[in-house]
N, C-alpha and C. Protein backbone atom coordinates (compact mmCIF):
# COMPACT_ATOMS: atom_id res chain seq x y z
N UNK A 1 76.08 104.29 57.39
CA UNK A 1 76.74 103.74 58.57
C UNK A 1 78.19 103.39 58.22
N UNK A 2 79.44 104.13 59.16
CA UNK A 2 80.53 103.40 58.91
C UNK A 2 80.72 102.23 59.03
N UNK A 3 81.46 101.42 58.00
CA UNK A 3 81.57 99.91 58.43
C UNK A 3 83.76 99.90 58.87
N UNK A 4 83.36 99.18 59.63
CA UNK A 4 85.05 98.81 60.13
C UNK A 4 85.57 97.65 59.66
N UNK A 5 87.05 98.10 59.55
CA UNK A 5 87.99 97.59 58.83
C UNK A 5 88.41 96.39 59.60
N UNK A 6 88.52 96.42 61.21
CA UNK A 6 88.87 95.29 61.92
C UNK A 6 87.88 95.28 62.83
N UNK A 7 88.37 94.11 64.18
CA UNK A 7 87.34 94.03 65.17
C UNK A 7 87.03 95.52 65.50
N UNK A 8 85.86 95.38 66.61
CA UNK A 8 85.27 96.62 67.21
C UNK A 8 86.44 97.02 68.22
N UNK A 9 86.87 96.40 68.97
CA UNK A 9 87.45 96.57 70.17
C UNK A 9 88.77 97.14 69.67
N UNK A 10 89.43 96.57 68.74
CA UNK A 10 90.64 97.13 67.77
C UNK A 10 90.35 98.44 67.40
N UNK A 11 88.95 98.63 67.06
CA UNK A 11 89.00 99.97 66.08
C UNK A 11 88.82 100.50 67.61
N UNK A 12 88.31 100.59 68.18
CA UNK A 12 87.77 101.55 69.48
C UNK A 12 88.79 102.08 70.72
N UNK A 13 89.55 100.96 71.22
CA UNK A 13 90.72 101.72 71.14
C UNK A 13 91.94 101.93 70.86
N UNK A 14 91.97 101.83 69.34
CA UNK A 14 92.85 102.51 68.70
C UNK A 14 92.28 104.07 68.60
N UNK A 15 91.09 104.48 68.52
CA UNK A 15 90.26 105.62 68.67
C UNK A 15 90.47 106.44 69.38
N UNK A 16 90.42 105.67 71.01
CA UNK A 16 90.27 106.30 72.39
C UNK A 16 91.62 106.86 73.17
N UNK A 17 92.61 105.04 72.29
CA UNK A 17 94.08 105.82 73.62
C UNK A 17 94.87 106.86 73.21
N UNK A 18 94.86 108.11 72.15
CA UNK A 18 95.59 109.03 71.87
C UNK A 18 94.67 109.88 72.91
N UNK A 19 93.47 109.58 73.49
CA UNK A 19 92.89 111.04 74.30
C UNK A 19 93.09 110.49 75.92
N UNK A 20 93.40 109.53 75.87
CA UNK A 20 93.38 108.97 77.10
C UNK A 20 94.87 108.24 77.71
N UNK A 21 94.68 108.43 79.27
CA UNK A 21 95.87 107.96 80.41
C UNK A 21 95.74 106.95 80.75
N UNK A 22 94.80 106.46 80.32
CA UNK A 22 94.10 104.34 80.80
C UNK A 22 95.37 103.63 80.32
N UNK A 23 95.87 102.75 81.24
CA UNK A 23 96.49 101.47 80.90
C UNK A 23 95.73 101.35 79.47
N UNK A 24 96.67 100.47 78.47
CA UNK A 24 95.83 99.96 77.26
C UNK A 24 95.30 98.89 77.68
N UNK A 25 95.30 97.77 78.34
CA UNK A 25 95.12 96.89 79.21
C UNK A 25 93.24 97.29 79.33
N UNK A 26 93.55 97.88 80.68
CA UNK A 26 91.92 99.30 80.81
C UNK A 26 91.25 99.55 80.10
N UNK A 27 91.80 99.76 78.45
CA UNK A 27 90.85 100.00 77.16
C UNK A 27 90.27 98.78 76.76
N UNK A 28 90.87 97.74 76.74
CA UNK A 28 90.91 96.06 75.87
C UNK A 28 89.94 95.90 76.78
N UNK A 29 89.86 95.44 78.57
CA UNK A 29 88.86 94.77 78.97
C UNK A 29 87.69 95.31 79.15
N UNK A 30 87.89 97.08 79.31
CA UNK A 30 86.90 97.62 79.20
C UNK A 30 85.61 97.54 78.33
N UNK A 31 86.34 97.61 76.95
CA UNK A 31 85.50 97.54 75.84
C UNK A 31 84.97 96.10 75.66
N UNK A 32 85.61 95.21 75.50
CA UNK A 32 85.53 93.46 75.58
C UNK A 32 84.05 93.25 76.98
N UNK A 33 84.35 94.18 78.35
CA UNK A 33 83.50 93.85 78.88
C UNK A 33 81.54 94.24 78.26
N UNK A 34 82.07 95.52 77.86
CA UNK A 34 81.02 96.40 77.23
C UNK A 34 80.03 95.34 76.23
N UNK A 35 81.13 94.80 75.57
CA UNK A 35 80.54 94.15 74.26
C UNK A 35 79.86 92.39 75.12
N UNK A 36 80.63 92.27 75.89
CA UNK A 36 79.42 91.00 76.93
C UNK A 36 78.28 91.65 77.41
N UNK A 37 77.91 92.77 77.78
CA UNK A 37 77.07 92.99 78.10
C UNK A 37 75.89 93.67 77.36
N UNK A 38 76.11 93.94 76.06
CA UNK A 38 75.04 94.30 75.19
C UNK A 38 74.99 92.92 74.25
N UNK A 39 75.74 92.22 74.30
CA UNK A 39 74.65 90.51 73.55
C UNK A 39 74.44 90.09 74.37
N UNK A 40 74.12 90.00 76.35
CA UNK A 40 73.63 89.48 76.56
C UNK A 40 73.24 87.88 76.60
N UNK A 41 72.00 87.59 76.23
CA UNK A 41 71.84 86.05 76.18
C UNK A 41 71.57 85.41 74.48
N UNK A 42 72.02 86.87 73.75
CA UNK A 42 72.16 86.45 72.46
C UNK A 42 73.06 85.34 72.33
N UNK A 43 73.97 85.22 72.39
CA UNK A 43 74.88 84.17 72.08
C UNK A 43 75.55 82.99 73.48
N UNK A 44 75.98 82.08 73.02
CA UNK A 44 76.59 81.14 74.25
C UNK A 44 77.43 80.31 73.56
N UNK A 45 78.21 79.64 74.41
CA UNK A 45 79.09 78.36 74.21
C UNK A 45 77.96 76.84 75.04
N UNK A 46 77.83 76.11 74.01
CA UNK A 46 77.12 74.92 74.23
C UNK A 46 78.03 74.16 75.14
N UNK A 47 77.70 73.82 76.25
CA UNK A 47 78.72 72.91 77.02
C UNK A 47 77.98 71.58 77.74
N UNK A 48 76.82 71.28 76.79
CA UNK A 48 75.95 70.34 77.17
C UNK A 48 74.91 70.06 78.29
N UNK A 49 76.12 70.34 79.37
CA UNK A 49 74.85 70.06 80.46
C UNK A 49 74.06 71.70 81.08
N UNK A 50 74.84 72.40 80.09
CA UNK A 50 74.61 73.73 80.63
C UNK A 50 75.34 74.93 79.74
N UNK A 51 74.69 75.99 79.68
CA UNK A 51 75.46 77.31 78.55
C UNK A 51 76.33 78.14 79.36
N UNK A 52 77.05 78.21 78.60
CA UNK A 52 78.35 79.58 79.00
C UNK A 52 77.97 80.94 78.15
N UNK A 53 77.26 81.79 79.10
CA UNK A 53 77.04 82.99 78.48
C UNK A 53 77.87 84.09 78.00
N UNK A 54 78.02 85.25 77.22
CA UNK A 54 79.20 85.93 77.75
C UNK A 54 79.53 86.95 78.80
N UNK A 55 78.43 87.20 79.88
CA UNK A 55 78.43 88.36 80.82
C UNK A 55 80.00 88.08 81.50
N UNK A 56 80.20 88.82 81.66
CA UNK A 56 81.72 89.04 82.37
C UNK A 56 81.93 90.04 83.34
N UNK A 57 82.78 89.57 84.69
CA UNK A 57 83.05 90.77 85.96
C UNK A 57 84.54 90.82 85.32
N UNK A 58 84.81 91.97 85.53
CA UNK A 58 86.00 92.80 85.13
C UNK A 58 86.10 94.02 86.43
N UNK A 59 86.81 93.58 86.57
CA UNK A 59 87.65 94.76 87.65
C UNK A 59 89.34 95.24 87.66
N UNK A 60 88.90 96.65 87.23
CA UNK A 60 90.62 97.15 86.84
C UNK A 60 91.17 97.48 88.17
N UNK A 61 92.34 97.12 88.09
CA UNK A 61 93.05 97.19 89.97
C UNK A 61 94.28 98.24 89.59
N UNK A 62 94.41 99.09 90.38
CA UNK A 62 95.70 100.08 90.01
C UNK A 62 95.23 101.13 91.52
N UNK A 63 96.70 101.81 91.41
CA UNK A 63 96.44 103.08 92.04
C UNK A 63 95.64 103.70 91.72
N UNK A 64 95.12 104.93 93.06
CA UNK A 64 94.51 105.70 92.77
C UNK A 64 94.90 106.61 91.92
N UNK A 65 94.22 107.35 90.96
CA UNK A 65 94.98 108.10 89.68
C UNK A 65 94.79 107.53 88.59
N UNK A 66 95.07 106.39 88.36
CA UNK A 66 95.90 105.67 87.38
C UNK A 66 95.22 105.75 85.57
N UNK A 67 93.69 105.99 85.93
CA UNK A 67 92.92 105.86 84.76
C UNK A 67 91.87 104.54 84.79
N UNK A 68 91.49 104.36 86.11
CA UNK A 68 90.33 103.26 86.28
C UNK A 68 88.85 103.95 85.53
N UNK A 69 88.35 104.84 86.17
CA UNK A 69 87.65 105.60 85.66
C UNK A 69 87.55 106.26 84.59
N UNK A 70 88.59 106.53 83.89
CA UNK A 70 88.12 107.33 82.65
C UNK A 70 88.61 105.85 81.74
N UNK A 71 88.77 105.02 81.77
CA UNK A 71 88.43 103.45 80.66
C UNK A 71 87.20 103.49 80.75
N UNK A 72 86.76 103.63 82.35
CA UNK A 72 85.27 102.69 82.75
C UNK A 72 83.93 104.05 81.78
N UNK A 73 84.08 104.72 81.88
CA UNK A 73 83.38 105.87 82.12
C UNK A 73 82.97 105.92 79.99
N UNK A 74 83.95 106.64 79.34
CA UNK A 74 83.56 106.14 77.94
C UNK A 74 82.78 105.15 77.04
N UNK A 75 83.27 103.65 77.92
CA UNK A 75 82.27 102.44 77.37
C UNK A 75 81.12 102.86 77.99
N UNK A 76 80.40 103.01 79.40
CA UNK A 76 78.99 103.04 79.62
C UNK A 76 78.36 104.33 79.09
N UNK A 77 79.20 105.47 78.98
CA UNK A 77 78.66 106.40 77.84
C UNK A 77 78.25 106.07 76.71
N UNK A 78 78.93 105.12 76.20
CA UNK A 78 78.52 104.56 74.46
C UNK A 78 77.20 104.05 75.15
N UNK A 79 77.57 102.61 75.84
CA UNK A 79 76.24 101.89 75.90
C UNK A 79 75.14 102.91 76.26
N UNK A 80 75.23 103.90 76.87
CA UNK A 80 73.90 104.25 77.51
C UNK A 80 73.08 104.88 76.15
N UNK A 81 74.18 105.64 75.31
CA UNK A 81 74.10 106.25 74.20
C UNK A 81 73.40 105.39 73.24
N UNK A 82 73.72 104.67 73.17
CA UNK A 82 73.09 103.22 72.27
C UNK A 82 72.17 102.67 72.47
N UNK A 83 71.66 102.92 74.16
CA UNK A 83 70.62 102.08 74.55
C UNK A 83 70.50 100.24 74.31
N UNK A 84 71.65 99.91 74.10
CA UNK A 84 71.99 98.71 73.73
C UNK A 84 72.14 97.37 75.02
N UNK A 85 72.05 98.23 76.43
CA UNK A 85 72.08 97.28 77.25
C UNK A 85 72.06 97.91 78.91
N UNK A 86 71.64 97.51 79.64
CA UNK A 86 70.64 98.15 80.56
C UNK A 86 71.93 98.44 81.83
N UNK A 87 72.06 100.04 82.35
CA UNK A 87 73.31 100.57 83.12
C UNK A 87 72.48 100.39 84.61
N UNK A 88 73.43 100.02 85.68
CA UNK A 88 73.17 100.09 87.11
C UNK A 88 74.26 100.79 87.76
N UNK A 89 74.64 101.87 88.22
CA UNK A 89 75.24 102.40 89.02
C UNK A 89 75.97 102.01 90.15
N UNK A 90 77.03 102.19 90.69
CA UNK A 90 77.59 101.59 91.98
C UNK A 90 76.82 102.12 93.09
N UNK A 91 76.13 103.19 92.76
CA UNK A 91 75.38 103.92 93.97
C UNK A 91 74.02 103.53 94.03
N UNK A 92 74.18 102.27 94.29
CA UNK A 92 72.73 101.29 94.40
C UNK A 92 73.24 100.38 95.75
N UNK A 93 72.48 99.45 96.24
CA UNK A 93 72.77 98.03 97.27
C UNK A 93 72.38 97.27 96.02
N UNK A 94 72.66 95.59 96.27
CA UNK A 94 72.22 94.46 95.89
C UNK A 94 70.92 94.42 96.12
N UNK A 95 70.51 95.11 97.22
CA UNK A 95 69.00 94.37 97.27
C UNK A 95 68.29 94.96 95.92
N UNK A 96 68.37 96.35 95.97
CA UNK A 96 68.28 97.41 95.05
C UNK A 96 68.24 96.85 93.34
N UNK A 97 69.55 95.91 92.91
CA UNK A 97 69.37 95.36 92.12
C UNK A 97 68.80 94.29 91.59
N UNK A 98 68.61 93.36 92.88
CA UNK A 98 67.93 91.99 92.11
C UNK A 98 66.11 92.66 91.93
N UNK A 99 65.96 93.50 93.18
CA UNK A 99 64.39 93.87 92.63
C UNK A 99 64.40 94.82 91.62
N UNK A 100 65.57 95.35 90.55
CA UNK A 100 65.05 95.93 89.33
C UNK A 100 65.13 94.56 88.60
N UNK A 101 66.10 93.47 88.83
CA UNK A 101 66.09 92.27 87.61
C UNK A 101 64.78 91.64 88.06
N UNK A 102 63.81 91.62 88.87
CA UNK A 102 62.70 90.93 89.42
C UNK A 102 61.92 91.39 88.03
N UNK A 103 61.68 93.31 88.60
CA UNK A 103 60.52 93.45 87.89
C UNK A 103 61.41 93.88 86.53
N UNK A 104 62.15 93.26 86.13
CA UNK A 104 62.89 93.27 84.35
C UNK A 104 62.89 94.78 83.60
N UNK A 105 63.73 94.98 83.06
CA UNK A 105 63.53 95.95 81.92
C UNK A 105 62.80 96.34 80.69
N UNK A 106 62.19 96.87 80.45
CA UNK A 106 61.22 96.88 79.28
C UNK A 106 62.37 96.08 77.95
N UNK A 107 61.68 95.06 77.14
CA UNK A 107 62.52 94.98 76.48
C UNK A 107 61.41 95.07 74.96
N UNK A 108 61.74 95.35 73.75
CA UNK A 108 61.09 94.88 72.29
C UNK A 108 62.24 94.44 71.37
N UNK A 109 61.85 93.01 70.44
CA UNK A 109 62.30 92.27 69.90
C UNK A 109 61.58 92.24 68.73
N UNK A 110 62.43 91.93 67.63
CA UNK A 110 61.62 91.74 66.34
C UNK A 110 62.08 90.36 66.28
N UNK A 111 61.11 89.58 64.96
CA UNK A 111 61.27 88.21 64.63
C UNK A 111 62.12 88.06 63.44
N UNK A 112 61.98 89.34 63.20
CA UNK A 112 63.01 89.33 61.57
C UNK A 112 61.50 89.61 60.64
N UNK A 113 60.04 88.90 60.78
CA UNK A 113 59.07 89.47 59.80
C UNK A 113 58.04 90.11 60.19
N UNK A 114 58.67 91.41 61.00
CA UNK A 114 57.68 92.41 61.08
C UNK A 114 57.29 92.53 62.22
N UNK A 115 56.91 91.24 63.16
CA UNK A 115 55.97 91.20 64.25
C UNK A 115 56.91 91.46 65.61
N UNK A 116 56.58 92.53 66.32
CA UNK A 116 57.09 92.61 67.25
C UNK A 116 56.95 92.23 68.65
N UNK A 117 57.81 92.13 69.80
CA UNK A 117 57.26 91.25 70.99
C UNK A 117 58.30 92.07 72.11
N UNK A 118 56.65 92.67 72.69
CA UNK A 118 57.02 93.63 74.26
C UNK A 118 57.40 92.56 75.10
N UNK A 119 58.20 92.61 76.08
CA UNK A 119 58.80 91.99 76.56
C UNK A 119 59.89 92.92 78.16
N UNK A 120 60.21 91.61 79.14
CA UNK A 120 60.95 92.31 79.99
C UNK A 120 62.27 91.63 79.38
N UNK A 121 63.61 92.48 80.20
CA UNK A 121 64.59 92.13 80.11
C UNK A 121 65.81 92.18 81.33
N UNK A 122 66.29 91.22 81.56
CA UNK A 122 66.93 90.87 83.34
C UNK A 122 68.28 90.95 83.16
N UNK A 123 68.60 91.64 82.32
CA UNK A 123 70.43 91.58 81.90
C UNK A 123 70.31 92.87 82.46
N UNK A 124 71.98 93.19 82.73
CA UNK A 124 72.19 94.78 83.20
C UNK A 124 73.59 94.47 83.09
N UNK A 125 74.69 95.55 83.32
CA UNK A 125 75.98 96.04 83.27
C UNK A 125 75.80 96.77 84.31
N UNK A 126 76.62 96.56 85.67
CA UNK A 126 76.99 97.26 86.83
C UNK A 126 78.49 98.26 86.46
N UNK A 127 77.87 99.20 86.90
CA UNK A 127 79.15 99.69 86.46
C UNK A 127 79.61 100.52 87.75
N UNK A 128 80.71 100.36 88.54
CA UNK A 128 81.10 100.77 89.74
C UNK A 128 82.94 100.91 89.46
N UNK A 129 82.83 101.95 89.02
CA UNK A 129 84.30 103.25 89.06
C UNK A 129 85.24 102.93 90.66
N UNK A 130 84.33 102.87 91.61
CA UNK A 130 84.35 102.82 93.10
C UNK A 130 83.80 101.29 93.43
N UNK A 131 84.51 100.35 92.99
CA UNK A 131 83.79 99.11 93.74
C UNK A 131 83.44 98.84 94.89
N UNK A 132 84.57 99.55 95.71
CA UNK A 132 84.00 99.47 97.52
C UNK A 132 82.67 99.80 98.01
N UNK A 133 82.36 100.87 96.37
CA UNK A 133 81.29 101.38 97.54
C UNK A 133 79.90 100.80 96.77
N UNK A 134 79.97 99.61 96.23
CA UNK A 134 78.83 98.66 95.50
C UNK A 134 78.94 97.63 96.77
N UNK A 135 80.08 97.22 96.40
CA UNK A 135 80.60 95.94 97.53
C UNK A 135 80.54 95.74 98.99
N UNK A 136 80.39 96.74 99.47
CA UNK A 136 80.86 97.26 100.86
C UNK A 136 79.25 97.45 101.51
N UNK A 137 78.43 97.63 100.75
CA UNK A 137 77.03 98.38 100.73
C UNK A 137 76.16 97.53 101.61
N UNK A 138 76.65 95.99 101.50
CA UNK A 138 75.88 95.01 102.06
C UNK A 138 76.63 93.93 102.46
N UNK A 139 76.61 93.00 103.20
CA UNK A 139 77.62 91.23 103.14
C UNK A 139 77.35 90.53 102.67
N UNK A 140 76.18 90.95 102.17
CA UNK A 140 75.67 89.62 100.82
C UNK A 140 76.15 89.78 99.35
N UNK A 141 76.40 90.98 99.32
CA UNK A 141 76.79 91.49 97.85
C UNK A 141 77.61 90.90 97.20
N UNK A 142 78.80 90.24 97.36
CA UNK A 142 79.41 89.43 97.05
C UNK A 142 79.12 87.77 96.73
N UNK A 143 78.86 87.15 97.69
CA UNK A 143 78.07 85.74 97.40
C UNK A 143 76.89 86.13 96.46
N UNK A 144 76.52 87.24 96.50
CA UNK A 144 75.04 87.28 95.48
C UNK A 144 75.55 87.48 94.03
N UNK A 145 76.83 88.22 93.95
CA UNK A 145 76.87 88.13 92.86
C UNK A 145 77.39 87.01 92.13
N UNK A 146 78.16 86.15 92.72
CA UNK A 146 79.00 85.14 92.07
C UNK A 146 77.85 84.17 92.09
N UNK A 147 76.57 84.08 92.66
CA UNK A 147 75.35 83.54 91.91
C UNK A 147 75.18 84.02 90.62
N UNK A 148 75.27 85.14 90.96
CA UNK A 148 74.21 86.02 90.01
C UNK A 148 75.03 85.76 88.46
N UNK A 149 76.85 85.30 88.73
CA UNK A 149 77.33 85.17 87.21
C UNK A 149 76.94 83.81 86.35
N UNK A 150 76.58 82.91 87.18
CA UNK A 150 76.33 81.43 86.32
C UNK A 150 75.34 81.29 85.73
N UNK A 151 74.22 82.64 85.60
CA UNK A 151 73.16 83.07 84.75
C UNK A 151 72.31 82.19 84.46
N UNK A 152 72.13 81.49 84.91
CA UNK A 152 70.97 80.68 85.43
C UNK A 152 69.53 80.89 84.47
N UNK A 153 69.04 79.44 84.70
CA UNK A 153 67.74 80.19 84.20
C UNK A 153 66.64 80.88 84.78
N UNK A 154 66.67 80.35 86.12
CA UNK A 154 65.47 81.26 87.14
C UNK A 154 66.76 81.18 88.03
N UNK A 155 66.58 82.43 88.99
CA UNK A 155 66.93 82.79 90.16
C UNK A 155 66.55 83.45 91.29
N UNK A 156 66.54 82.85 92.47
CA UNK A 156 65.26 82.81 93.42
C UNK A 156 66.46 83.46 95.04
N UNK A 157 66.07 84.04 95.44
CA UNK A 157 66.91 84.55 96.80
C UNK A 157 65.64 85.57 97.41
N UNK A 158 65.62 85.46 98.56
CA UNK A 158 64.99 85.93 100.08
C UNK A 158 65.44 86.77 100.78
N UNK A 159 64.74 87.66 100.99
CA UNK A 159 65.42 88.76 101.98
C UNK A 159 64.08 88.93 103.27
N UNK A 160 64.66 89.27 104.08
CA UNK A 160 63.94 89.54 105.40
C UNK A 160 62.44 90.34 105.35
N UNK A 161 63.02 91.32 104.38
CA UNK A 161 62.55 92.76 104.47
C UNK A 161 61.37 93.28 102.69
N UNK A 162 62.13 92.38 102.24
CA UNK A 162 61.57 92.36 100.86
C UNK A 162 60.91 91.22 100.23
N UNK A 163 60.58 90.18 100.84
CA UNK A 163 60.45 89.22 100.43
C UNK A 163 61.28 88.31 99.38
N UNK A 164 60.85 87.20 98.44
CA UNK A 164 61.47 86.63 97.75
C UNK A 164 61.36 86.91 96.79
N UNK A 165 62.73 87.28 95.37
CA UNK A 165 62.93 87.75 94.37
C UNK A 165 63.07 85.88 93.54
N UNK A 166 62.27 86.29 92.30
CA UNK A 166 62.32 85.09 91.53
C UNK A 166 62.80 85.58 90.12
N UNK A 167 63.66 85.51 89.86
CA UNK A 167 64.49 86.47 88.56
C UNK A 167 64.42 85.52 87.56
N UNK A 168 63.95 85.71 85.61
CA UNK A 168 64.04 85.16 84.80
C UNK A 168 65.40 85.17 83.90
N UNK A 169 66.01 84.67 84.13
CA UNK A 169 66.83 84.55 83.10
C UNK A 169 67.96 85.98 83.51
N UNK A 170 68.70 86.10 84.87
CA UNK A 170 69.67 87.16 85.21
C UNK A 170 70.75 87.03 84.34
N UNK A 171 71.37 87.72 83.52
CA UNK A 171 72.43 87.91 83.04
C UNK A 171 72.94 89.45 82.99
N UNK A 172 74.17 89.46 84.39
CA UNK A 172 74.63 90.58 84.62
C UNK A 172 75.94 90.82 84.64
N UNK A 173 76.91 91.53 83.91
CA UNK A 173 77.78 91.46 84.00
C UNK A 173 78.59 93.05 84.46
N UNK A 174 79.37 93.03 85.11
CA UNK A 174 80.40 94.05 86.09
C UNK A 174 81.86 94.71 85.55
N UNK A 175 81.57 95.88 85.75
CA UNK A 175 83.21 96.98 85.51
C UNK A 175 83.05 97.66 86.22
N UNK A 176 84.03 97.29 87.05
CA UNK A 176 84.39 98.09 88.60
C UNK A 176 86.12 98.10 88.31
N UNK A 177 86.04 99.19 89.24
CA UNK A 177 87.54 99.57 89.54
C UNK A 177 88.39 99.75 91.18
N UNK A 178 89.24 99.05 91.39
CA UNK A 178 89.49 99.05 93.01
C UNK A 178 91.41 99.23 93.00
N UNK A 179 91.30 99.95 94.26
CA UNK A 179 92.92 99.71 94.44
C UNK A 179 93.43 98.58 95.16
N UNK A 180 94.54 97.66 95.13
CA UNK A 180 94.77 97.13 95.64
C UNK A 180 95.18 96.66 96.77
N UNK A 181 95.06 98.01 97.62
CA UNK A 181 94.89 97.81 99.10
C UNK A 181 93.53 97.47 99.41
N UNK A 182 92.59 98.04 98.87
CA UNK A 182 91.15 97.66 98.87
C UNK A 182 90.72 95.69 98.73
N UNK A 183 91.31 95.42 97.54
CA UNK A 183 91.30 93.89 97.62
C UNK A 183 91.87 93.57 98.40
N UNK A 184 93.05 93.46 99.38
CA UNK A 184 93.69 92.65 100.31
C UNK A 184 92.67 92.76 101.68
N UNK A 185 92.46 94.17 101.65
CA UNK A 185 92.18 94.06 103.00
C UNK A 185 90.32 94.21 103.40
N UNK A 186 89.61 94.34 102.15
CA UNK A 186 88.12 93.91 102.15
C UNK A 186 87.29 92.76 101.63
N UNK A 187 87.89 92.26 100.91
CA UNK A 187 86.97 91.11 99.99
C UNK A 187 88.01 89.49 101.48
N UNK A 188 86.41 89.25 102.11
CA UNK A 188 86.77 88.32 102.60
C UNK A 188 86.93 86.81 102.25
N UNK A 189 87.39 86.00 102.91
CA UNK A 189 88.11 84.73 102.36
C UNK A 189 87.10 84.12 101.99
N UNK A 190 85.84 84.49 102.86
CA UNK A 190 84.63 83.60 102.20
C UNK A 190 84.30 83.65 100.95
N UNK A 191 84.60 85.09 100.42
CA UNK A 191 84.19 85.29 98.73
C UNK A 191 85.59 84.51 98.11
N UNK A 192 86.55 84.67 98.42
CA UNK A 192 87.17 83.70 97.75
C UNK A 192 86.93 82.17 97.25
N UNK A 193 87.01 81.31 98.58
CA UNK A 193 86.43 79.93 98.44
C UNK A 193 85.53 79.83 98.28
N UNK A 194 84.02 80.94 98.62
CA UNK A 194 83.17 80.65 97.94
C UNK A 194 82.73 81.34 96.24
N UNK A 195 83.75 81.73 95.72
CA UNK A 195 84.04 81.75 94.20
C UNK A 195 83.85 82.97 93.22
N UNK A 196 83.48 84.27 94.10
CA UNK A 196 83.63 85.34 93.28
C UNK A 196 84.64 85.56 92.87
N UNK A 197 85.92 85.36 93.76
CA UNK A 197 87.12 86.07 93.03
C UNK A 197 87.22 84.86 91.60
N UNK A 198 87.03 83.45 91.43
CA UNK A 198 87.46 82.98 90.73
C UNK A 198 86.48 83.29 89.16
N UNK A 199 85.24 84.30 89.92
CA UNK A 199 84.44 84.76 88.26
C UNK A 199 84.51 85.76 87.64
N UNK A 200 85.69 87.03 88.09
CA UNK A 200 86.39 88.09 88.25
C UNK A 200 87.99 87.94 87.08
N UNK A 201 87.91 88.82 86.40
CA UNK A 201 89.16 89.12 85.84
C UNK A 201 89.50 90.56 85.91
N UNK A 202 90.74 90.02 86.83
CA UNK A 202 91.18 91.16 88.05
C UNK A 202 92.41 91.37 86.63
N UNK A 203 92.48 92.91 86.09
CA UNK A 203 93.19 93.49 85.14
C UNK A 203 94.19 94.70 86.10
N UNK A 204 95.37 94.06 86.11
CA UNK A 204 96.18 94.90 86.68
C UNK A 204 97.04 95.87 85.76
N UNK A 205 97.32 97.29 86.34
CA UNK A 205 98.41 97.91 85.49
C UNK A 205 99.04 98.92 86.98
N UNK A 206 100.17 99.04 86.58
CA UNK A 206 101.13 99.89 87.56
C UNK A 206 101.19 101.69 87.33
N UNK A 207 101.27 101.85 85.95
CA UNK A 207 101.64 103.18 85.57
C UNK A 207 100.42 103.62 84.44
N UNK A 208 100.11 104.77 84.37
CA UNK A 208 99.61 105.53 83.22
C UNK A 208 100.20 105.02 82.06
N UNK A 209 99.33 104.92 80.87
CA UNK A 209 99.74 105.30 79.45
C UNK A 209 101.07 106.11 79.11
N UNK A 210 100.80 107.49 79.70
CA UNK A 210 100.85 108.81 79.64
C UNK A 210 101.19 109.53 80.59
């Protein structure tokens, strides 16, 4: 196994941006997001009355063109490649997703001596190239997700049609890509004050690399 000389994210794209038109910007959060979403609920920040996980929403904002997609597109290739942390498509609804985090992902864990433990697993990485068309899909999609980031330990929401989803332990984190006419004139004020945009690191760039 190669071992690296510096961080991952350093070596990776230093790797990637000689083949690629991505903002470097695009490479950094890309990969940074990648790497929240395969530890998962491995690690946290102790904040006493409650944990800070590392799942993270990341959304690259630029023109169309610009290289949203081919940042986004490489990292969930690795992960999928790796099998290191569970991919959801933009071409899903919300409802769609909380009933795969319901019935969990197959997960297996070792203890470190030998004994292994089948298990589900409720983490995922959304990955939407096209955020409008994750976002747009439903009017709940938004308030559901800025639940869905404070990763909670159970999480419980109702639908008409599907009954009630009781989720163990959701930890999901997001790389989407939107233009900025798209944010002004779709994400309503309610998601604002009611706090998605403030769980979002909106990564702007103007021009290509390249």
């Amino acid at each position: 196994m190669r071992r690296l000389k510096r961080n991952w994210i350093t070596e990776y794209t230093d790797f990637i941006a000689p083949a690629s038109e991505s903002p470097p910007n695009y490479l950094f959060w890309s990969a940074a997001t990648g790497i929240a979403a395969c530890l998962k609920r491995s690690v946290w920040v102790d904040r006493k009355s409650w944990k800070l996980f590392p799942n993270m929403y990341t959304v690259l904002v630029g023109r169309p063109g610009i290289g949203k997609g081919s940042a986004i597109n490489p990292v969930t290739n690795l992960i999928k490649e790796a099998g290191c942390a569970n991919l959801i498509s933009d071409r899903t609804t919300i409802e769609r997703l909380l009933e795969k985090l319901d019935k969990g992902f197959p997960s297996v864990t070792s203890n470190g001596t030998g004994a292994v433990h089948f298990g589900k697993d409720s983490s995922c990485l959304v990955s939407a190239s096209e955020l409008q068309v994750f976002a747009t899909a439903s009017q709940f999609t938004l308030p559901i997700l800025a639940d869905l980031w404070d990763a909670k330990d159970i999480f419980e929401y109702g639908t008409k049609t599907q009954g009630k989803f009781v989720i163990d332990k959701p930890t999901v984190s997001l790389l989407g890509g939107s233009t900025t006419e798209w944010l002004v004139q779709s994400i309503p004020h309610s998601a604002v004050g009611g706090g998605f945009t403030r769980r979002v690191n909106f990564v702007y760039a103007k021009a290509r690399d390249k």
